[in-house]
PDB file of N, CA and C in Angstrom:
ATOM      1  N   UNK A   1      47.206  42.995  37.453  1.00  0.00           N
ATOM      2  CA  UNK A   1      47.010  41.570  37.234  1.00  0.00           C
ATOM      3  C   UNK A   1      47.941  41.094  36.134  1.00  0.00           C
ATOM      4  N   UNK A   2      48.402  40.243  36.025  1.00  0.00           N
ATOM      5  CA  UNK A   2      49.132  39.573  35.308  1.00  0.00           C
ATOM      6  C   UNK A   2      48.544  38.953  34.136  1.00  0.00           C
ATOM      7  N   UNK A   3      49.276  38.107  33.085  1.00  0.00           N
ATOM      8  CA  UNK A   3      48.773  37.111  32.177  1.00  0.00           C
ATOM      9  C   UNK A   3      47.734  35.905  32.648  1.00  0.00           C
ATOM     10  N   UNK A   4      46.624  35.687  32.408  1.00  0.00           N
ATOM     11  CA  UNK A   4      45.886  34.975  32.567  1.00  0.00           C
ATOM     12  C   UNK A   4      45.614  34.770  34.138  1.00  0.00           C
ATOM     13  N   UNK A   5      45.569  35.966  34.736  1.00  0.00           N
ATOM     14  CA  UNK A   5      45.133  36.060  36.052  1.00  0.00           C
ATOM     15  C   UNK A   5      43.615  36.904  35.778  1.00  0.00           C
ATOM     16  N   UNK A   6      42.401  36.579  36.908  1.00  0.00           N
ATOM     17  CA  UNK A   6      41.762  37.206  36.973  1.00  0.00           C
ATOM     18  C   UNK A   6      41.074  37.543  38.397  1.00  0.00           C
ATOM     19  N   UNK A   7      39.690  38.445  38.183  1.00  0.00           N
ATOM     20  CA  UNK A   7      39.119  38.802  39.244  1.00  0.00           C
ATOM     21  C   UNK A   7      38.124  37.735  39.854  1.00  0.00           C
ATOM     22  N   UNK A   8      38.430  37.164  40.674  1.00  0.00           N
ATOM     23  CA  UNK A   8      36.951  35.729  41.374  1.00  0.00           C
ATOM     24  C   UNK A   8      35.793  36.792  41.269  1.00  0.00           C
ATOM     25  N   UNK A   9      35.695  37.783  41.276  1.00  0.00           N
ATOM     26  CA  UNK A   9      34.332  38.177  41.703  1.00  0.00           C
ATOM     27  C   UNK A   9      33.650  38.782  40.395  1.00  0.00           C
ATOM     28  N   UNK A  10      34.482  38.951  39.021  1.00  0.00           N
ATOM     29  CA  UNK A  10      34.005  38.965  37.724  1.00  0.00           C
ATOM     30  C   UNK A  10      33.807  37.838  37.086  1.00  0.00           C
ATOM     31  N   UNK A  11      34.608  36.253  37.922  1.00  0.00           N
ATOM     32  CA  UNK A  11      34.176  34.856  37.392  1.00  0.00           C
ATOM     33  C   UNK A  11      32.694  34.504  37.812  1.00  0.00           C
ATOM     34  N   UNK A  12      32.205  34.795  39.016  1.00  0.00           N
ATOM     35  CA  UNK A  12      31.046  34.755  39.595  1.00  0.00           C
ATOM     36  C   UNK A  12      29.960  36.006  38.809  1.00  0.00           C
ATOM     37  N   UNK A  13      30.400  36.773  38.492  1.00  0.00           N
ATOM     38  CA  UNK A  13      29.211  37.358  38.194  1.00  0.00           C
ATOM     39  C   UNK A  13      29.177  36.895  36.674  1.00  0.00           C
ATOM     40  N   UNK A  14      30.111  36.675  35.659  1.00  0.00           N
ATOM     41  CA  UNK A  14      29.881  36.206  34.648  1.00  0.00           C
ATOM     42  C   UNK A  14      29.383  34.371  34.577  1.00  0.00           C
ATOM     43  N   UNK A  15      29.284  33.778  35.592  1.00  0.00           N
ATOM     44  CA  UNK A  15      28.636  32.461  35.717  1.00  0.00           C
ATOM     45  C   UNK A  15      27.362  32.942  36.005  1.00  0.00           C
ATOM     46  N   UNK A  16      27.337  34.196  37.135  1.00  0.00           N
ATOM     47  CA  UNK A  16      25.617  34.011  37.373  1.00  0.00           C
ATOM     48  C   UNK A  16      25.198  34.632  35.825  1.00  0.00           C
ATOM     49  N   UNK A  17      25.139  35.513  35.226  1.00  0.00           N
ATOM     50  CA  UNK A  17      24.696  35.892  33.980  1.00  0.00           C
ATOM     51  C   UNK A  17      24.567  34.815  33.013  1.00  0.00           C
ATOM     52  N   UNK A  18      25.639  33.898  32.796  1.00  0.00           N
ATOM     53  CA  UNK A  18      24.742  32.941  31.693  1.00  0.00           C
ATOM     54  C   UNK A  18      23.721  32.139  32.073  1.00  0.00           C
ATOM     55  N   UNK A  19      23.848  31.712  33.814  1.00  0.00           N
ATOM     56  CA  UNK A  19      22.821  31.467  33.669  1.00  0.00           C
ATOM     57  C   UNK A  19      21.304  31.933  33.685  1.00  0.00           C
ATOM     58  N   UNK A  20      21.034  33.196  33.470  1.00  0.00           N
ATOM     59  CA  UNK A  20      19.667  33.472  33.528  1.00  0.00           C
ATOM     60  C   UNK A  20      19.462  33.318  31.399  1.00  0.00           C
ATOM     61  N   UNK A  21      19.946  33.030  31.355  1.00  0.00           N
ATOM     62  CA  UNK A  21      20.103  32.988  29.312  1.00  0.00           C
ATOM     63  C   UNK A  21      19.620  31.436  29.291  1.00  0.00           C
ATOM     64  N   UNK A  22      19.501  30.568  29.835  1.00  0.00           N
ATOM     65  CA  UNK A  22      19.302  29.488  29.629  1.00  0.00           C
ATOM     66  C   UNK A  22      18.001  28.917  29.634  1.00  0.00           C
ATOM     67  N   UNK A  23      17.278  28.401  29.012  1.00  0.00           N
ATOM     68  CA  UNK A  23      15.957  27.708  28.369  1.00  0.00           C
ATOM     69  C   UNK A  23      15.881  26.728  29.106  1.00  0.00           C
ATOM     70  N   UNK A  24      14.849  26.520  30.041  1.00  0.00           N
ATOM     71  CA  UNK A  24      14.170  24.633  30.139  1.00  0.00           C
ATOM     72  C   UNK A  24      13.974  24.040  28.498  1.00  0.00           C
ATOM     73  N   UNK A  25      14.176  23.047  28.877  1.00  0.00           N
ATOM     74  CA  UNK A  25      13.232  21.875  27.863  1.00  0.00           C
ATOM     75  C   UNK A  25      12.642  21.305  28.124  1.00  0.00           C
ATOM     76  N   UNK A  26      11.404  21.025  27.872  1.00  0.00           N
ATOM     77  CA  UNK A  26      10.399  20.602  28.355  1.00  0.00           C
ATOM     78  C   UNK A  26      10.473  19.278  27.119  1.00  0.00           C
ATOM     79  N   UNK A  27      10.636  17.637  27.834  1.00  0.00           N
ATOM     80  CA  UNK A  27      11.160  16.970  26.856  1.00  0.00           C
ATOM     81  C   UNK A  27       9.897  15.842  26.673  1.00  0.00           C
ATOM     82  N   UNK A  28       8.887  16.220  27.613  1.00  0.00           N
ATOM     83  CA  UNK A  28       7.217  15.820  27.620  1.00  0.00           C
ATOM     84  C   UNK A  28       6.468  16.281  26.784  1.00  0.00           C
ATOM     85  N   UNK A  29       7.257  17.776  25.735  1.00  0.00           N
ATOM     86  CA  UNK A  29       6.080  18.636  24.895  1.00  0.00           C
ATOM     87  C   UNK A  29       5.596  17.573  24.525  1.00  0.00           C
ATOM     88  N   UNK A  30       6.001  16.999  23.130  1.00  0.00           N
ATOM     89  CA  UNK A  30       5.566  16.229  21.966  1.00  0.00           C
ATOM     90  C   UNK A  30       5.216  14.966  22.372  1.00  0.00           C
ATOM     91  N   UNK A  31       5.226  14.265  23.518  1.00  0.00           N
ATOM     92  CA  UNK A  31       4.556  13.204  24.049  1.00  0.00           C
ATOM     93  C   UNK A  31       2.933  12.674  23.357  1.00  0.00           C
ATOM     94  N   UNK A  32       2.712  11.388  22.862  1.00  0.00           N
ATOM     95  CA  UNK A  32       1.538  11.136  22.372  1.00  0.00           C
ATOM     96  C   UNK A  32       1.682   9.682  23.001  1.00  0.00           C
ATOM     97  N   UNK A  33      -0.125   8.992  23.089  1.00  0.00           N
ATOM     98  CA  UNK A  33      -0.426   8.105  23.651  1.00  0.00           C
ATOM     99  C   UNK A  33      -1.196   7.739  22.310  1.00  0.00           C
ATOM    100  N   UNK A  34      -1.119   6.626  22.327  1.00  0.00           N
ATOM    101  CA  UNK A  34      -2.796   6.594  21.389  1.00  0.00           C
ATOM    102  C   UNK A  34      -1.777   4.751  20.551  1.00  0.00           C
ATOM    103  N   UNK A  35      -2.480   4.334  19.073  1.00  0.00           N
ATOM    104  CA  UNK A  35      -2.868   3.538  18.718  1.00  0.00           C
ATOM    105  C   UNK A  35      -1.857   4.115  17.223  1.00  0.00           C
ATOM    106  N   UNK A  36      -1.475   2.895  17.012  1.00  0.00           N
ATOM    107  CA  UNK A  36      -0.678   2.861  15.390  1.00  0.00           C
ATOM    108  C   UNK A  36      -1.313   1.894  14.854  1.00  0.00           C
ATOM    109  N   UNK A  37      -1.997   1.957  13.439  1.00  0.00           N
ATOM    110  CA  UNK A  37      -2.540   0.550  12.776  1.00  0.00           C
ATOM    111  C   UNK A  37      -1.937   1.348  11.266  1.00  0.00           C
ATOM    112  N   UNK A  38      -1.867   0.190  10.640  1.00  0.00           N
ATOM    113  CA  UNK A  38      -1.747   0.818   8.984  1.00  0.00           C
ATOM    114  C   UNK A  38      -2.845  -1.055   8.579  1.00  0.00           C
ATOM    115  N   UNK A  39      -3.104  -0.881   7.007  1.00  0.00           N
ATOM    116  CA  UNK A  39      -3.287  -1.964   5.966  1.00  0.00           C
ATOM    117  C   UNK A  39      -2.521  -2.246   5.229  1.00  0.00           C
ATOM    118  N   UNK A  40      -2.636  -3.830   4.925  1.00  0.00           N
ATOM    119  CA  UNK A  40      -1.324  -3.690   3.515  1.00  0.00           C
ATOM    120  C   UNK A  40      -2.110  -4.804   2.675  1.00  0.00           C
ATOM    121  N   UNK A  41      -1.812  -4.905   1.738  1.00  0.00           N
ATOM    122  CA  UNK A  41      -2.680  -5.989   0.925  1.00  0.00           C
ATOM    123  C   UNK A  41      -1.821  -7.226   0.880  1.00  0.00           C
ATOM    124  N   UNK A  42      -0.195  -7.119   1.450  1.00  0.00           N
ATOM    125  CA  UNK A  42       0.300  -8.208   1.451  1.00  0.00           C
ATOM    126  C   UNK A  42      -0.220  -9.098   2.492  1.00  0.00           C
ATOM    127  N   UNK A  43       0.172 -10.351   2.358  1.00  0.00           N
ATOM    128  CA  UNK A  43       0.113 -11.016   3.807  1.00  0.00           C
ATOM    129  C   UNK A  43       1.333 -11.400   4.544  1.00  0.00           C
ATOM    130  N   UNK A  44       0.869 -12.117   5.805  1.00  0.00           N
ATOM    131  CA  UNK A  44       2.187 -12.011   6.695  1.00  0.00           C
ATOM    132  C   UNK A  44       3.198 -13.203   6.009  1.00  0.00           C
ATOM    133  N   UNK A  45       3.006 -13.972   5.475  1.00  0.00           N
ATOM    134  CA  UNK A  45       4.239 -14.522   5.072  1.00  0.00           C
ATOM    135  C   UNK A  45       5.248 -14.023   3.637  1.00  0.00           C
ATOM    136  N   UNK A  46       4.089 -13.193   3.038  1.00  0.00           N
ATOM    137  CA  UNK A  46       4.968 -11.801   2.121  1.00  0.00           C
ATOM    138  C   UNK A  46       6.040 -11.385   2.351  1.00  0.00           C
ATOM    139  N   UNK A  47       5.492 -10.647   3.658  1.00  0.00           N
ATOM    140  CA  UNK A  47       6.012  -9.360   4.323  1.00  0.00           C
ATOM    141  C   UNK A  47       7.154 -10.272   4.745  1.00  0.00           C
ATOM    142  N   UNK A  48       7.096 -11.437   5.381  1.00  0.00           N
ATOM    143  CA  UNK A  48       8.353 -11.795   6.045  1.00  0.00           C
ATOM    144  C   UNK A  48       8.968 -12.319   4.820  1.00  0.00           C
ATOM    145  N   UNK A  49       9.008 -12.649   3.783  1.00  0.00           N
ATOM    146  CA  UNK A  49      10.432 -12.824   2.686  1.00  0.00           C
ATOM    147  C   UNK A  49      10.924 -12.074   2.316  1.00  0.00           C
ATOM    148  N   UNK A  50       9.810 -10.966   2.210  1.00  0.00           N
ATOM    149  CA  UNK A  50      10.880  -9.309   1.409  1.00  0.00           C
ATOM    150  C   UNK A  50      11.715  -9.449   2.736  1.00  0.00           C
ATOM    151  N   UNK A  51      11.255  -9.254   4.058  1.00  0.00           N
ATOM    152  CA  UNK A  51      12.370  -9.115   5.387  1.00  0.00           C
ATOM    153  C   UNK A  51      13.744  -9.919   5.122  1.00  0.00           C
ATOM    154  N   UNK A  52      13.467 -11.269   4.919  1.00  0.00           N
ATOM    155  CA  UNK A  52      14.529 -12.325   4.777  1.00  0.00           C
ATOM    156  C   UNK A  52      15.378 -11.836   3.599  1.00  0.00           C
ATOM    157  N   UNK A  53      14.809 -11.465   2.245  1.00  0.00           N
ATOM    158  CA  UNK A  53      15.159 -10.939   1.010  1.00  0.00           C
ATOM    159  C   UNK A  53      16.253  -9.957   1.575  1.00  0.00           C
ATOM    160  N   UNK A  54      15.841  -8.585   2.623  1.00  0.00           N
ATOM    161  CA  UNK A  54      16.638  -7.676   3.094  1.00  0.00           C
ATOM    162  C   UNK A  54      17.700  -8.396   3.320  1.00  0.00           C
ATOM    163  N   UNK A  55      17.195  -8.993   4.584  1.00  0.00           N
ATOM    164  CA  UNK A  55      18.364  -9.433   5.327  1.00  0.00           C
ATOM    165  C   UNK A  55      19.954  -9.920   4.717  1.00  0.00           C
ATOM    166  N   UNK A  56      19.082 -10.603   3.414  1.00  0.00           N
ATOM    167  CA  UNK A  56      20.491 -11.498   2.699  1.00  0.00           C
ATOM    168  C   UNK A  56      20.813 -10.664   1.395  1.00  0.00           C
ATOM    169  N   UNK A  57      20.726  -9.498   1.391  1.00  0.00           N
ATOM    170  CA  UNK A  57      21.300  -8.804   0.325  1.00  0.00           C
ATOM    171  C   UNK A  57      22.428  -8.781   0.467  1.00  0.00           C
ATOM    172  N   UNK A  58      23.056  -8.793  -0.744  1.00  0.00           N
ATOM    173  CA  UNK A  58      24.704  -9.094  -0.434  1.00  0.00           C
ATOM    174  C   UNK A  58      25.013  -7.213  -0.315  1.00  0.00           C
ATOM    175  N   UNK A  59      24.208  -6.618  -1.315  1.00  0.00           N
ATOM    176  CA  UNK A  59      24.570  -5.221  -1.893  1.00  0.00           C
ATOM    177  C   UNK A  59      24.408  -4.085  -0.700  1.00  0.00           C
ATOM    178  N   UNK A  60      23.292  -4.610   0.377  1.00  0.00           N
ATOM    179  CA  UNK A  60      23.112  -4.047   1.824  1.00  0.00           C
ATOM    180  C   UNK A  60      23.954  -4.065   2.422  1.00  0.00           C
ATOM    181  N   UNK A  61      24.857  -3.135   2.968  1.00  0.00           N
ATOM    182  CA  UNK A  61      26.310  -3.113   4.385  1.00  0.00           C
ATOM    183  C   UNK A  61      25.776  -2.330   5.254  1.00  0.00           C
ATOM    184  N   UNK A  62      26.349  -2.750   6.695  1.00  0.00           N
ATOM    185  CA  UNK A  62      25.793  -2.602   7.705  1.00  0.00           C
ATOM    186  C   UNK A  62      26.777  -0.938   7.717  1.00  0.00           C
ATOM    187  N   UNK A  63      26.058   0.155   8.214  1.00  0.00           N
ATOM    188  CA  UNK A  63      26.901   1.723   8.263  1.00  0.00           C
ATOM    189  C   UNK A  63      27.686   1.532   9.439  1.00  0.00           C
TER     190      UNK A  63
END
């Protein structure tokens, strides 16, 4: 065989071998259903000026 010549039938058996090395992912593990609540002692028009406050920071740049 020459430079960068090979055997087809050592390309095939080295394709079937990696694949038995290969893992599912199961991308359903960590799946949750359910309910998010928190409290805050602010109220909603608080919460929305610190937001606005964010928004217009000069010192905040977008990455």
């Amino acid at each position: 065989m020459g430079f960068g010549s090979y055997d087809e039938s050592e390309q095939q058996q080295q394709t079937a071998d990696d694949d038995d090395d290969v893992e599912a992912v199961n991308v359903h593990e960590n799946d949750h259903d359910g309910k998010m609540s928190f409290e805050s002692d602010a109220s909603t028009d608080e919460l929305v000026s610190q937001l606005d406050a964010m928004k217009d920071d000069p010192d905040e740049e977008d990455e």
